[in-house]
N, C-alpha and C. Protein backbone atom coordinates (compact mmCIF):
# COMPACT_ATOMS: atom_id res chain seq x y z
N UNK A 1 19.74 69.88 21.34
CA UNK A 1 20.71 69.04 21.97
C UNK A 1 22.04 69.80 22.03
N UNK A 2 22.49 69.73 22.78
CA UNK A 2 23.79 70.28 23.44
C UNK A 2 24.80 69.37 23.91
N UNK A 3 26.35 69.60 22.93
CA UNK A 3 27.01 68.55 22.87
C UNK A 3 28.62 69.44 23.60
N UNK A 4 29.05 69.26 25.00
CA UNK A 4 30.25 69.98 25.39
C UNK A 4 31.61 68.81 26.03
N UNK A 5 32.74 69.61 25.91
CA UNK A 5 34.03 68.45 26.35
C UNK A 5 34.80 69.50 27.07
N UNK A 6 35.19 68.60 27.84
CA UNK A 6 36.02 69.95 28.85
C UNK A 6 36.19 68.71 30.38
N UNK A 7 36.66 69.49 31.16
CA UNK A 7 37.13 68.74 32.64
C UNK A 7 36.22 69.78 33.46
N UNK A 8 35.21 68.71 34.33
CA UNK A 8 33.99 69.58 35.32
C UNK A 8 35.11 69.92 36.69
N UNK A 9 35.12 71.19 36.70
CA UNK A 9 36.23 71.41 38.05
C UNK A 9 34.97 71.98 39.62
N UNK A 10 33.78 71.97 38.97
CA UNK A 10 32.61 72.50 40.19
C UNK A 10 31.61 71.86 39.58
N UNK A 11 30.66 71.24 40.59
CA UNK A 11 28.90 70.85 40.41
C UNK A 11 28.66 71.14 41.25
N UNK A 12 27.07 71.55 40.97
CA UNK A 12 26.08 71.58 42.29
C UNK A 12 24.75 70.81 41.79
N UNK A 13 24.01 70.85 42.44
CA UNK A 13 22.36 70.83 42.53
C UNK A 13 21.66 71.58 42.21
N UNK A 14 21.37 72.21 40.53
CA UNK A 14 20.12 73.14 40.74
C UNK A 14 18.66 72.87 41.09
N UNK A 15 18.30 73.86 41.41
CA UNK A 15 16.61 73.78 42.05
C UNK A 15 16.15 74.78 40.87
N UNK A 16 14.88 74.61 40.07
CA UNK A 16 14.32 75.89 39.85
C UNK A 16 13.60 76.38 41.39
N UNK A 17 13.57 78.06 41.33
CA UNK A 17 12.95 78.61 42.51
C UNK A 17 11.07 78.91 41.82
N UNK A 18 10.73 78.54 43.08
CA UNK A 18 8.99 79.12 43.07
C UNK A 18 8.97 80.56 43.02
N UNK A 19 8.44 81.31 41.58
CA UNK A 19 8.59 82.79 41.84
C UNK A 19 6.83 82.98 41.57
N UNK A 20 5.87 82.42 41.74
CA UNK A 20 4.67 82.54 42.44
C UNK A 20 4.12 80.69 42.31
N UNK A 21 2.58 81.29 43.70
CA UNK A 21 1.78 80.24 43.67
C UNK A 21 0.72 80.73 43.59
N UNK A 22 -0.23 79.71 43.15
CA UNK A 22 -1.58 80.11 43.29
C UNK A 22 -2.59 78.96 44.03
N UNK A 23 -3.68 79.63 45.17
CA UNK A 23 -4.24 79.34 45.85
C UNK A 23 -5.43 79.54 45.62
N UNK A 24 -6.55 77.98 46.09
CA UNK A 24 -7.92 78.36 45.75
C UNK A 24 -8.77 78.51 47.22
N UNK A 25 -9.48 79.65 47.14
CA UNK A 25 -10.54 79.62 48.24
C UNK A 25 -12.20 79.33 47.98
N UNK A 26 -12.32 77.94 47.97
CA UNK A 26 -13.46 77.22 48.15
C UNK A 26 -14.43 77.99 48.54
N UNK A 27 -14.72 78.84 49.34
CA UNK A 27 -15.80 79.25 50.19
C UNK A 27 -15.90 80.50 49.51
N UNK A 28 -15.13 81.14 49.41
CA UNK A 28 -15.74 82.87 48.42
C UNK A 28 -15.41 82.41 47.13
N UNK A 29 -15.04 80.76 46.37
CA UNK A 29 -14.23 80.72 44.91
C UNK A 29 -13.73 82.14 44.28
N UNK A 30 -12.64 81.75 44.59
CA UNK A 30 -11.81 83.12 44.03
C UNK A 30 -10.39 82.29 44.29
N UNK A 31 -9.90 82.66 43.39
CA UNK A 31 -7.88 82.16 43.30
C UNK A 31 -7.19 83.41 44.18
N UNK A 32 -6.05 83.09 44.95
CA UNK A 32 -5.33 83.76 45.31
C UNK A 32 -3.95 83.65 44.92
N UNK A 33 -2.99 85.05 44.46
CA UNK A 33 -1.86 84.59 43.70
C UNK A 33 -1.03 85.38 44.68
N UNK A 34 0.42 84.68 45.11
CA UNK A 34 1.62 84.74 45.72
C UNK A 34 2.55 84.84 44.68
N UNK A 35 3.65 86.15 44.91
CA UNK A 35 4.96 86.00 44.29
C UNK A 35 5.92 85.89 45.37
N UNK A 36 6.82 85.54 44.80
CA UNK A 36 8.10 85.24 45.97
C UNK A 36 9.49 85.57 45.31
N UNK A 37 10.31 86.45 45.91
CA UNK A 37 11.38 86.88 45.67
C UNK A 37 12.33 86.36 46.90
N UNK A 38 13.83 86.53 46.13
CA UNK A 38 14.65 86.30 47.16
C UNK A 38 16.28 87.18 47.09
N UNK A 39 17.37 87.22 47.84
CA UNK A 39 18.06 88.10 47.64
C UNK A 39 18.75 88.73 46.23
N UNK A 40 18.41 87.32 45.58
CA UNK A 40 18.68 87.31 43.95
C UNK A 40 18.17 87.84 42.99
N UNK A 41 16.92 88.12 43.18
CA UNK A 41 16.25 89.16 42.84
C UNK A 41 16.00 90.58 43.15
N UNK A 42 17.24 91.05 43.20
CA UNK A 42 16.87 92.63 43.58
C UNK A 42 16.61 93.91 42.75
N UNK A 43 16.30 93.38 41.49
CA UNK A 43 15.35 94.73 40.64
C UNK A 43 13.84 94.53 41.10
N UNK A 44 13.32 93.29 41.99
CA UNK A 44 11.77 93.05 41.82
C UNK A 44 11.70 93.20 43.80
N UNK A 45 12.45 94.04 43.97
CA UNK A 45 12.40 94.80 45.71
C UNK A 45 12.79 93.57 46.80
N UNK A 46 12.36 93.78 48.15
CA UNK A 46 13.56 92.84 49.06
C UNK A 46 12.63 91.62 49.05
N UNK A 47 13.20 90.82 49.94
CA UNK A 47 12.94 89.21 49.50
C UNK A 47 11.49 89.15 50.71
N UNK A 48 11.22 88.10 50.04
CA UNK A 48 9.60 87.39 50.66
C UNK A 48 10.13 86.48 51.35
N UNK A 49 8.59 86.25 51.89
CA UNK A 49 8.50 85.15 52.69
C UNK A 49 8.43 84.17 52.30
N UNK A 50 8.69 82.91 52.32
CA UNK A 50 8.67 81.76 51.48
C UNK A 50 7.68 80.16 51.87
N UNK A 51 6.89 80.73 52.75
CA UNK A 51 5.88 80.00 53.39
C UNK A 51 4.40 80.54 52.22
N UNK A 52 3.90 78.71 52.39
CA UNK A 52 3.23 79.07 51.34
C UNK A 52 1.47 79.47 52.63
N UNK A 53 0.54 80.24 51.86
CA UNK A 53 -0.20 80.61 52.95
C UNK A 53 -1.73 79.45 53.06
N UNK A 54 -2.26 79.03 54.13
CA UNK A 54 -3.08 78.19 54.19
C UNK A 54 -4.15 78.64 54.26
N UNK A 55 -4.42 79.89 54.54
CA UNK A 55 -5.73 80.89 54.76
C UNK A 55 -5.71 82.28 54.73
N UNK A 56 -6.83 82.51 54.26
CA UNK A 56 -6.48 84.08 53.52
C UNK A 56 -6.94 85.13 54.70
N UNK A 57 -6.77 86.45 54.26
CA UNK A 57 -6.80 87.65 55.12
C UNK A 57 -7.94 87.01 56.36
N UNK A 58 -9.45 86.70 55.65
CA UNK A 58 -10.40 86.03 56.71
C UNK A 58 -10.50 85.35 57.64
N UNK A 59 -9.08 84.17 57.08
CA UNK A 59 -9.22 83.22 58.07
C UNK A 59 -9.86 81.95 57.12
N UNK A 60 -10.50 82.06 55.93
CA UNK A 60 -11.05 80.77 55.17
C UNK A 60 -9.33 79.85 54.60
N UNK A 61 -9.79 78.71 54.47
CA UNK A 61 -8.84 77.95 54.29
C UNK A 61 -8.78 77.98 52.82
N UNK A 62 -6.99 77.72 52.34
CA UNK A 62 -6.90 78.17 50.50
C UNK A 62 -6.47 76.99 50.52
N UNK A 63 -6.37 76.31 49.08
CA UNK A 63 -5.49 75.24 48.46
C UNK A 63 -4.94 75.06 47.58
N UNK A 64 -3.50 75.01 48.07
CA UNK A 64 -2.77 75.15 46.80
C UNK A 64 -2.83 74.00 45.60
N UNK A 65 -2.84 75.32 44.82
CA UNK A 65 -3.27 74.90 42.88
C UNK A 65 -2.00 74.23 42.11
N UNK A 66 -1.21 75.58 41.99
CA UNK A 66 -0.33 75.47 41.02
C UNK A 66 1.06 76.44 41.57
N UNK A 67 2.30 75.89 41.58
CA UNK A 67 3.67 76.13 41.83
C UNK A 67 3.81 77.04 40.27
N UNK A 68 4.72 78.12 40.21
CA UNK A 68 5.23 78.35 38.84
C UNK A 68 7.07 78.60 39.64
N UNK A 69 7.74 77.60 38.38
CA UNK A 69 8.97 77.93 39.12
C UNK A 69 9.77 78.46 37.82
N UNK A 70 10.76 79.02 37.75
CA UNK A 70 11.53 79.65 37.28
C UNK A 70 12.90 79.98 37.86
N UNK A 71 13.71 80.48 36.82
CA UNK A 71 15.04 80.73 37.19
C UNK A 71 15.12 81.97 36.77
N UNK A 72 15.37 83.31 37.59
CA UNK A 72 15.66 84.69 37.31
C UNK A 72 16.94 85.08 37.59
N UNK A 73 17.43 86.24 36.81
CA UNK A 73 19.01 86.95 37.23
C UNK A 73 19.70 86.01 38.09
N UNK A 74 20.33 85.10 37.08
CA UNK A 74 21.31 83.77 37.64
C UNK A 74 22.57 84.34 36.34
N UNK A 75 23.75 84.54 37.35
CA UNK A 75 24.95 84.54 37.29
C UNK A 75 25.51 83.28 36.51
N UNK A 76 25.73 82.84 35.78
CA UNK A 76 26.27 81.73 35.25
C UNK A 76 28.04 81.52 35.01
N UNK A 77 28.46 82.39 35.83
CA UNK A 77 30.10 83.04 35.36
C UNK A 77 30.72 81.84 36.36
């Protein structure tokens, strides 16, 4: 528990960000895993796409499993 006093001079809205998903393909069963970066992340190279994918290289249809979200290299200053 975290107890602070002070005058709030800024708020926002945080979001955690999706930094992977994972997708199931029914027809070959096999999981497919997505990472996703964004400009905020630039030790882990340039930013992704942020569409999640509905079918894999084949063309078989995936379904998404599981979101992992997280908060990386956030500035808190």
């Amino acid at each position: 528990m975290v107890s602070l006093e002070g005058i709030v001079t800024k708020c926002s809205l945080v979001r955690p960000k999706v930094v992977k998903s994972v997708h199931y393909n029914e027809k070959k069963n096999i999981f497919h895993f997505r990472e996703y970066r964004d400009a905020t992340m630039t030790a882990n190279g340039a930013a992704s796409t942020s569409v999640y994918p509905q079918e894999d290289e084949d063309g078989n249809k995936v379904e998404l499993c599981m979101l992992i979200e997280g908060v990386e290299n956030t500035d808190f200053s």
